[in-house]
N, C-alpha and C. Protein backbone atom coordinates (compact mmCIF):
# COMPACT_ATOMS: atom_id res chain seq x y z
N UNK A 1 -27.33 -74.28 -72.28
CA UNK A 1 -25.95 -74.12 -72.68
C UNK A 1 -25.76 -72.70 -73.21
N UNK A 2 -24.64 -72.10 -72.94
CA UNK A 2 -24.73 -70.91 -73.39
C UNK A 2 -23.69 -70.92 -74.63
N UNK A 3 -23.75 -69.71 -74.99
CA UNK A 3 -22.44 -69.52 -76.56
C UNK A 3 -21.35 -70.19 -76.21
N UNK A 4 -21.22 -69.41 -75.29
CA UNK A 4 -19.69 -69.91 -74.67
C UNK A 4 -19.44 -71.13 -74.70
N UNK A 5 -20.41 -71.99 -73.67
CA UNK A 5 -19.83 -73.37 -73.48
C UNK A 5 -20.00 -74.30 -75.04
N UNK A 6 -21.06 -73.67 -75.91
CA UNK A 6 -21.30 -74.30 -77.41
C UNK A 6 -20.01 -73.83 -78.08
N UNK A 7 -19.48 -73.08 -77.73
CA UNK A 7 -18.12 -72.75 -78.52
C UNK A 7 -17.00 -73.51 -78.67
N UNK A 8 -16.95 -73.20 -76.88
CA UNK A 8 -16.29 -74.79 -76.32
C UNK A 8 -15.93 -76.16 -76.70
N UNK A 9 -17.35 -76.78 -76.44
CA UNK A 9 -17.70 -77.67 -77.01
C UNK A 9 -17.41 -78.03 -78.72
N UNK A 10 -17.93 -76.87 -79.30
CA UNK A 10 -17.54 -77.05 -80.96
C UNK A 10 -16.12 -76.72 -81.21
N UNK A 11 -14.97 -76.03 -80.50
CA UNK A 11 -13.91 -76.07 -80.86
C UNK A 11 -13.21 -77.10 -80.43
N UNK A 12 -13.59 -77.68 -79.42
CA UNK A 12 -12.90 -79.01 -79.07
C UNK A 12 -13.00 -80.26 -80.13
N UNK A 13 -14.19 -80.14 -80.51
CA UNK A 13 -14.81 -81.23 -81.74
C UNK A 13 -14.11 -81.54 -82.41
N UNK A 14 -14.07 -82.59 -83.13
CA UNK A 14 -13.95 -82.99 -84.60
C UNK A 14 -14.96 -83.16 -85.86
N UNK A 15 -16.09 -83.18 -85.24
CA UNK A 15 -17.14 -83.38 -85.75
C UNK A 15 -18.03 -81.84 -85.52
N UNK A 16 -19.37 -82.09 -87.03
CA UNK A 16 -20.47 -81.15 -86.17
C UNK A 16 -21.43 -81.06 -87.09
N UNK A 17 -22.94 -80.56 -86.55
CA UNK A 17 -24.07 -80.97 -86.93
C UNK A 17 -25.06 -79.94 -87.79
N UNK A 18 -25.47 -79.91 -88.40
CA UNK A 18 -26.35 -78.97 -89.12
C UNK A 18 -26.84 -77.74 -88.43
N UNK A 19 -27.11 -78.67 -86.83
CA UNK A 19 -27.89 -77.13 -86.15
C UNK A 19 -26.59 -76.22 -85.44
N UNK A 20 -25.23 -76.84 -85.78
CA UNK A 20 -23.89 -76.19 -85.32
C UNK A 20 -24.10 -75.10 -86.57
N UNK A 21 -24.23 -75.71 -87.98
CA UNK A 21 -23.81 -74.58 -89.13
C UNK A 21 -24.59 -74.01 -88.76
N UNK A 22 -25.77 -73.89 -88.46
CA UNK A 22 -26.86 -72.77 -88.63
C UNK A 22 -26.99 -71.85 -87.24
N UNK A 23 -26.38 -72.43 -86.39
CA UNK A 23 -26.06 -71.41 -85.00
C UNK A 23 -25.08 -70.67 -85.07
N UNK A 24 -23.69 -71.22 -86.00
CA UNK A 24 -22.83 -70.23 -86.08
C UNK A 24 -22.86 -69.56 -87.58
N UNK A 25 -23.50 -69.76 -88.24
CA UNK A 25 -24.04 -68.95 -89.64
C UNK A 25 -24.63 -67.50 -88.85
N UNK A 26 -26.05 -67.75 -87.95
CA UNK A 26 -26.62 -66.68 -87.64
C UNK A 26 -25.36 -66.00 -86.29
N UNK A 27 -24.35 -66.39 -85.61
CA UNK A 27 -23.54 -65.90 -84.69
C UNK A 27 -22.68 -64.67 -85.92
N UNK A 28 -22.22 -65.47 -87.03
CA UNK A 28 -21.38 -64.52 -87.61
C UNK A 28 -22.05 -63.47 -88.56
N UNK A 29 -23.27 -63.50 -88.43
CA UNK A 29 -23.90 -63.01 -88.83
C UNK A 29 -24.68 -61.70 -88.16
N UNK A 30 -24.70 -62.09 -86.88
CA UNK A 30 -24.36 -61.13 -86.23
C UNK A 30 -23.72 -60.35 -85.55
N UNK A 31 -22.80 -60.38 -86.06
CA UNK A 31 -21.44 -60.13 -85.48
C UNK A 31 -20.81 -59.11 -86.53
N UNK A 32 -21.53 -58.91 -88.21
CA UNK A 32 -21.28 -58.53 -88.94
C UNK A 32 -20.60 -58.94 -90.24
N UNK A 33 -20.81 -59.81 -90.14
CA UNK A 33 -20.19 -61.22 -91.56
C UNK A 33 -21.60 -61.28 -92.07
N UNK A 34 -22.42 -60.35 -92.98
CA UNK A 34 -23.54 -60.71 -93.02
C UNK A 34 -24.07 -61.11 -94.30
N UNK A 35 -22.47 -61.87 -94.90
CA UNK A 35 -22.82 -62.60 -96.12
C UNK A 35 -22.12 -64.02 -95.85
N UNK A 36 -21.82 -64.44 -94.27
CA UNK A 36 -21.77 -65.76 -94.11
C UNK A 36 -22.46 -66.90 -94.31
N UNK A 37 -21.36 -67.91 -94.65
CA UNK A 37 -22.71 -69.23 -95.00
C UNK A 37 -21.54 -70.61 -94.41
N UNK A 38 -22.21 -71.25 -93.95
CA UNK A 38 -21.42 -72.64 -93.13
C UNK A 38 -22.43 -73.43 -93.71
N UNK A 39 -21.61 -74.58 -94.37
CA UNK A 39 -21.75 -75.97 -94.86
C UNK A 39 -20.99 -76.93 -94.57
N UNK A 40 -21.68 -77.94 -93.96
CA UNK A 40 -20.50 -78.81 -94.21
C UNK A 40 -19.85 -78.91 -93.81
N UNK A 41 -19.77 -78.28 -92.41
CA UNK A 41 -18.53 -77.96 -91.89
C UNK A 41 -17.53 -77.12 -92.31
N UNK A 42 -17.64 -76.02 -93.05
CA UNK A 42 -16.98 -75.30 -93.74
C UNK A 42 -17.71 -73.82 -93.47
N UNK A 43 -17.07 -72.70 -93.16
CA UNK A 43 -17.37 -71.57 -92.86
C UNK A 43 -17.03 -70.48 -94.08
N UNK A 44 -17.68 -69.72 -94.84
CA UNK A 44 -17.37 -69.15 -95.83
C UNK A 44 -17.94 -67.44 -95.28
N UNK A 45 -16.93 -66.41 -95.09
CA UNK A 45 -17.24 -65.42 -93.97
C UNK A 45 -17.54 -64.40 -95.08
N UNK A 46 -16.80 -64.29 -96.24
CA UNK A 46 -17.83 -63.27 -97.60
C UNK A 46 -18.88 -64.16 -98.11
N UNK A 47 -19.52 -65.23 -97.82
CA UNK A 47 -20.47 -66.25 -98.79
C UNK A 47 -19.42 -66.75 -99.58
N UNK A 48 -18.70 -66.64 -100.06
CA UNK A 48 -17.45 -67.80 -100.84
C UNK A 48 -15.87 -67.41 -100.43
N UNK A 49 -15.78 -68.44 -100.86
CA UNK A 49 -14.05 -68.17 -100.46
C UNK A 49 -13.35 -67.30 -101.49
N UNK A 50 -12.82 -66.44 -100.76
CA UNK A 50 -12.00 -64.95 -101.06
C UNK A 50 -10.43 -64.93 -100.79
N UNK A 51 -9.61 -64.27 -101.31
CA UNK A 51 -8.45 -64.67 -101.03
C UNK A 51 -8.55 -64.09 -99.35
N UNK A 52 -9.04 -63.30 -99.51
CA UNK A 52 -8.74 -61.91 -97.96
C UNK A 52 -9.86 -63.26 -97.34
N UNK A 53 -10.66 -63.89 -97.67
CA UNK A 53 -11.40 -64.89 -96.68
C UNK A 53 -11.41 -66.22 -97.13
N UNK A 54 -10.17 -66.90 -97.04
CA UNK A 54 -10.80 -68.31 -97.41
C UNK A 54 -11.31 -68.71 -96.73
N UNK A 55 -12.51 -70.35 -97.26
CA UNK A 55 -12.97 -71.14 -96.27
C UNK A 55 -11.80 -71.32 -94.99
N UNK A 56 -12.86 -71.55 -93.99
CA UNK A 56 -12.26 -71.89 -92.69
C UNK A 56 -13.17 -73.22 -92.03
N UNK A 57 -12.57 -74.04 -91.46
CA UNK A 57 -13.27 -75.20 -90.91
C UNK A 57 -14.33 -74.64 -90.12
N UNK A 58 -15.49 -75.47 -89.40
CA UNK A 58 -16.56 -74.39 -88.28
C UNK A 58 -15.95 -74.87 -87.30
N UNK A 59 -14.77 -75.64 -87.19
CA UNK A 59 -13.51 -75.70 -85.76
C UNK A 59 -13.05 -74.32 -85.17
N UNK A 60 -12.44 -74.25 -86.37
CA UNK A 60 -11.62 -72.80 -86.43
C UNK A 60 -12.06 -71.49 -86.17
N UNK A 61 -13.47 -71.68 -87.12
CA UNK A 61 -14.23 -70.08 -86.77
C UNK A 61 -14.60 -70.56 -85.21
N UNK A 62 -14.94 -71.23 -84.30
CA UNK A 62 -15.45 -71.74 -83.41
C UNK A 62 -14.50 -71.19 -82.53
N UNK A 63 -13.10 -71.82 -82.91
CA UNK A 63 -11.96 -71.20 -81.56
C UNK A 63 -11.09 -70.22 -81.64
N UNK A 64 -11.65 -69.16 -82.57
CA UNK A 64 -11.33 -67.60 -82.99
C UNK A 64 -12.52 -67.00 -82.20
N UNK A 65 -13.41 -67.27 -82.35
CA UNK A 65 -14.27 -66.73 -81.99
C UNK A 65 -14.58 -67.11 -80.07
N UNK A 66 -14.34 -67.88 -79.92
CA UNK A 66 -14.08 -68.27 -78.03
C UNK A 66 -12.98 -67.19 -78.01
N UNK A 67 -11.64 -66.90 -78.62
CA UNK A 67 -10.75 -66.52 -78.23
C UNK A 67 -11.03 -64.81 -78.33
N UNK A 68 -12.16 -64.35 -79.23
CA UNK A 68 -12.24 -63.42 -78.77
C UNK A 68 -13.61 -62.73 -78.01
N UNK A 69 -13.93 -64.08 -77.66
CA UNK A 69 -14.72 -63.67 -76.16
C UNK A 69 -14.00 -63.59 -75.25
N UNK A 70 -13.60 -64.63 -74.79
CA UNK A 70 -12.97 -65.04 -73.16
C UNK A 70 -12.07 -63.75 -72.71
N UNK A 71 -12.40 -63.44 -71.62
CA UNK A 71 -11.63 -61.93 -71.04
C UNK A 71 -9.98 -63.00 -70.87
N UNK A 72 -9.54 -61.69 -70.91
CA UNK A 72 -7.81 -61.40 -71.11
C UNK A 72 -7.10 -61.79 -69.87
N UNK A 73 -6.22 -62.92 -69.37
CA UNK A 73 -5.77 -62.87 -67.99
C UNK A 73 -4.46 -62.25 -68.16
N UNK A 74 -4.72 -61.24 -66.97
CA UNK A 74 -3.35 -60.72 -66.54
C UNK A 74 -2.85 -60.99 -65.53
């Protein structure tokens, strides 16, 4: 499975699993969020919630982050 289709997959979700937080912990992490931490289903992109970052579901970071992969149709 690649990022992509795990992205997919996790933004479609309602649900998600420990090895989801810890795949997209180390994704935003490399990406330059490199005081991210996902619990719980909960994505924290400074390590806690900030006004400039509140928590975000790992839905959400999931289909921000598809949206800024997927090339642009014109």
């Amino acid at each position: 499975m690649t990022i992509g289709e795990w992205l997919e997959k996790l933004s479609a979700s309602d649900s998600s699993t420990e090895e989801d937080a810890r795949m997209l912990q180390n994704a935003l992490r490399r990406i330059g969020h490199n005081h991210a931490v996902v619990v719980y289903g909960v994505a924290y992109l400074d390590g806690q919630g900030t006004i400039a970052n509140p928590p975000r579901s790992i839905h959400t970071v999931a289909k921000s982050l598809l949206a800024a992969i997927k090339p642009i149709d014109v």
